[in-house]
C-alpha atoms as a PDB file:
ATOM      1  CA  UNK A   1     -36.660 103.044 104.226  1.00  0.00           C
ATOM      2  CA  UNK A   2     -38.648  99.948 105.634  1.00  0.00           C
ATOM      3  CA  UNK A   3     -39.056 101.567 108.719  1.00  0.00           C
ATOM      4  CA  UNK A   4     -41.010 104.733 107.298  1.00  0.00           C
ATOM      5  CA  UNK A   5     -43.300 102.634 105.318  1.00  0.00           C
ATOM      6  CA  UNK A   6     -44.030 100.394 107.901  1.00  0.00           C
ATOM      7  CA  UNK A   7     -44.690 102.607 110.696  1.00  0.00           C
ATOM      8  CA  UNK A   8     -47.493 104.591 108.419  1.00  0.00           C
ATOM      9  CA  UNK A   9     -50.379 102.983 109.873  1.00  0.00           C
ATOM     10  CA  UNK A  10     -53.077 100.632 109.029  1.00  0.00           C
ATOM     11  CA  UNK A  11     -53.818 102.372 105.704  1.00  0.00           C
ATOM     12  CA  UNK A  12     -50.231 101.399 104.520  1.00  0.00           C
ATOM     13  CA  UNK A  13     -50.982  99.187 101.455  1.00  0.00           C
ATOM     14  CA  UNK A  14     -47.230  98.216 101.424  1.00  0.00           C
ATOM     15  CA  UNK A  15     -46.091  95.323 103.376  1.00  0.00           C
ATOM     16  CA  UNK A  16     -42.501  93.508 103.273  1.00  0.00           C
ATOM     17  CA  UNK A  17     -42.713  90.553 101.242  1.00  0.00           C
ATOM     18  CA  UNK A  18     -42.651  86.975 103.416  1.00  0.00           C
ATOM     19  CA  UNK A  19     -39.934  85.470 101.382  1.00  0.00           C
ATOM     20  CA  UNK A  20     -37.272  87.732 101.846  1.00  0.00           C
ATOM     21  CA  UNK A  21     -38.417  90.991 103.446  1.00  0.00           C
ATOM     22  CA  UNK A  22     -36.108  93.452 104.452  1.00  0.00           C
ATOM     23  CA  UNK A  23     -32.152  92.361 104.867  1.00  0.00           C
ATOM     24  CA  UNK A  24     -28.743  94.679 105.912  1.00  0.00           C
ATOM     25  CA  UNK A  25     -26.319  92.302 106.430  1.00  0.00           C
ATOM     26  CA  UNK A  26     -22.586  92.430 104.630  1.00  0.00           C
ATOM     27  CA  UNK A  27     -21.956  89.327 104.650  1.00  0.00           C
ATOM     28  CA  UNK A  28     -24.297  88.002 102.953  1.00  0.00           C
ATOM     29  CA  UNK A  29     -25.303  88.435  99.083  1.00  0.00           C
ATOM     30  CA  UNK A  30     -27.245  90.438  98.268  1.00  0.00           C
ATOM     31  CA  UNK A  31     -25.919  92.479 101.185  1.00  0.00           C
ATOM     32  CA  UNK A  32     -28.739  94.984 101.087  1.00  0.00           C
ATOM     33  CA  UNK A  33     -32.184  93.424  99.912  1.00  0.00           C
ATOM     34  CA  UNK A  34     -35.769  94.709 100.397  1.00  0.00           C
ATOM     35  CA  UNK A  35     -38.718  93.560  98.855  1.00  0.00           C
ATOM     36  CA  UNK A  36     -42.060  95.202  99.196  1.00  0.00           C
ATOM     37  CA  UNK A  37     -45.890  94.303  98.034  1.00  0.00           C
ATOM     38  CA  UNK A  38     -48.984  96.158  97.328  1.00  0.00           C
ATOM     39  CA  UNK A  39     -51.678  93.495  98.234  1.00  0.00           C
ATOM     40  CA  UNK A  40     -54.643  95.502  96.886  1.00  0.00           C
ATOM     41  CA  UNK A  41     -52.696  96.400  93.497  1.00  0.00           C
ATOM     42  CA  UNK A  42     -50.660  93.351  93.191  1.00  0.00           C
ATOM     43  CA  UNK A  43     -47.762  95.966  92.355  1.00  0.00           C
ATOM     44  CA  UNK A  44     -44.299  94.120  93.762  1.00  0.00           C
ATOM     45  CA  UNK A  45     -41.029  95.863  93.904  1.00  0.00           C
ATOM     46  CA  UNK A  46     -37.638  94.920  95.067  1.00  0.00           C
ATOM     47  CA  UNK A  47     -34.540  96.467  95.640  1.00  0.00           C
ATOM     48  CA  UNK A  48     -30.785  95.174  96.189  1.00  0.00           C
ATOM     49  CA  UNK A  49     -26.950  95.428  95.977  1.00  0.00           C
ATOM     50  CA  UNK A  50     -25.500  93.905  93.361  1.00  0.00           C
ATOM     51  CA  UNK A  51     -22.177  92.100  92.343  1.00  0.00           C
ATOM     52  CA  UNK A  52     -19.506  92.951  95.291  1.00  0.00           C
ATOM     53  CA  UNK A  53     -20.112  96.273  95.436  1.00  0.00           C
ATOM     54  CA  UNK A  54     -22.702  98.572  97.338  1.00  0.00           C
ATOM     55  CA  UNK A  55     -22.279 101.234  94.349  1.00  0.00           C
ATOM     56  CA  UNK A  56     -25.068  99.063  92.169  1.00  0.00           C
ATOM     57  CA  UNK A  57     -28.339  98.458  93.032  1.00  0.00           C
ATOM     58  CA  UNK A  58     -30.973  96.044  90.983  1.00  0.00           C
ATOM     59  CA  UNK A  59     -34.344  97.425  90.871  1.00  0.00           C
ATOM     60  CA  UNK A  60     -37.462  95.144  89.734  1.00  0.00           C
ATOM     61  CA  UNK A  61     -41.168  95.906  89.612  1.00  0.00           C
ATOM     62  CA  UNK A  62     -43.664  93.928  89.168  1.00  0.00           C
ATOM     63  CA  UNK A  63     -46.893  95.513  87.835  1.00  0.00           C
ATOM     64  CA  UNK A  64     -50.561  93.477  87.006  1.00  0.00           C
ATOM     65  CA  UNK A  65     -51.405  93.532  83.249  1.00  0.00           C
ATOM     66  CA  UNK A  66     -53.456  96.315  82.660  1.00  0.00           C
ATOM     67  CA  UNK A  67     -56.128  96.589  79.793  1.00  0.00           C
ATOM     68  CA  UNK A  68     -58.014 100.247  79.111  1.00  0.00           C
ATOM     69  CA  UNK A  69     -61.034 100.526  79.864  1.00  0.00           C
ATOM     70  CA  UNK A  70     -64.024  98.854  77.911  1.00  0.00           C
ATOM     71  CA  UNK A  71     -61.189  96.247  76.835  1.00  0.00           C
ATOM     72  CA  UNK A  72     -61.582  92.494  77.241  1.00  0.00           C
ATOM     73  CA  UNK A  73     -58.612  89.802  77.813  1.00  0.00           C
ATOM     74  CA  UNK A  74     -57.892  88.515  74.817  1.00  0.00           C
ATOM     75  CA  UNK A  75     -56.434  84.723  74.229  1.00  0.00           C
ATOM     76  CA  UNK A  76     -53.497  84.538  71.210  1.00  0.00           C
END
């Protein structure tokens, strides 16, 4: 999967995130990990194995508050 989006070219808003990127190893946990960005959305998403087993996966995104438009940020 990493290799697709990253080999899309220059207009590829995705990148691999610095922290932990892209990671296939068995030994270690998680044994599958890959976490991507959107720098121009600020969308994050990041995928792994989870517990012992490669039959679960943990799936987070990360999304900017968004307000509709003609709405202002409010302070509570």
């Amino acid at each position: 999967m990493r290799r697709p989006l990253s080999a899309s070219g220059p207009n590829n808003p995705y990148r691999t995130g610095s922290s932990a990127g892209y990671r296939n190893d068995p030994k270690a946990k998680p044994a599958v990990l890959l976490d991507m960005t959107n720098d121009r959305t600020a969308y994050a998403v990041s995928a792994q194995t989870a517990g012992d087993s490669a039959q679960h996966m943990v799936l987070r995104v990360n999304l900017p508050c968004h307000l509709p438009p003609g709405a202002e940020q409010q302070q509570f």
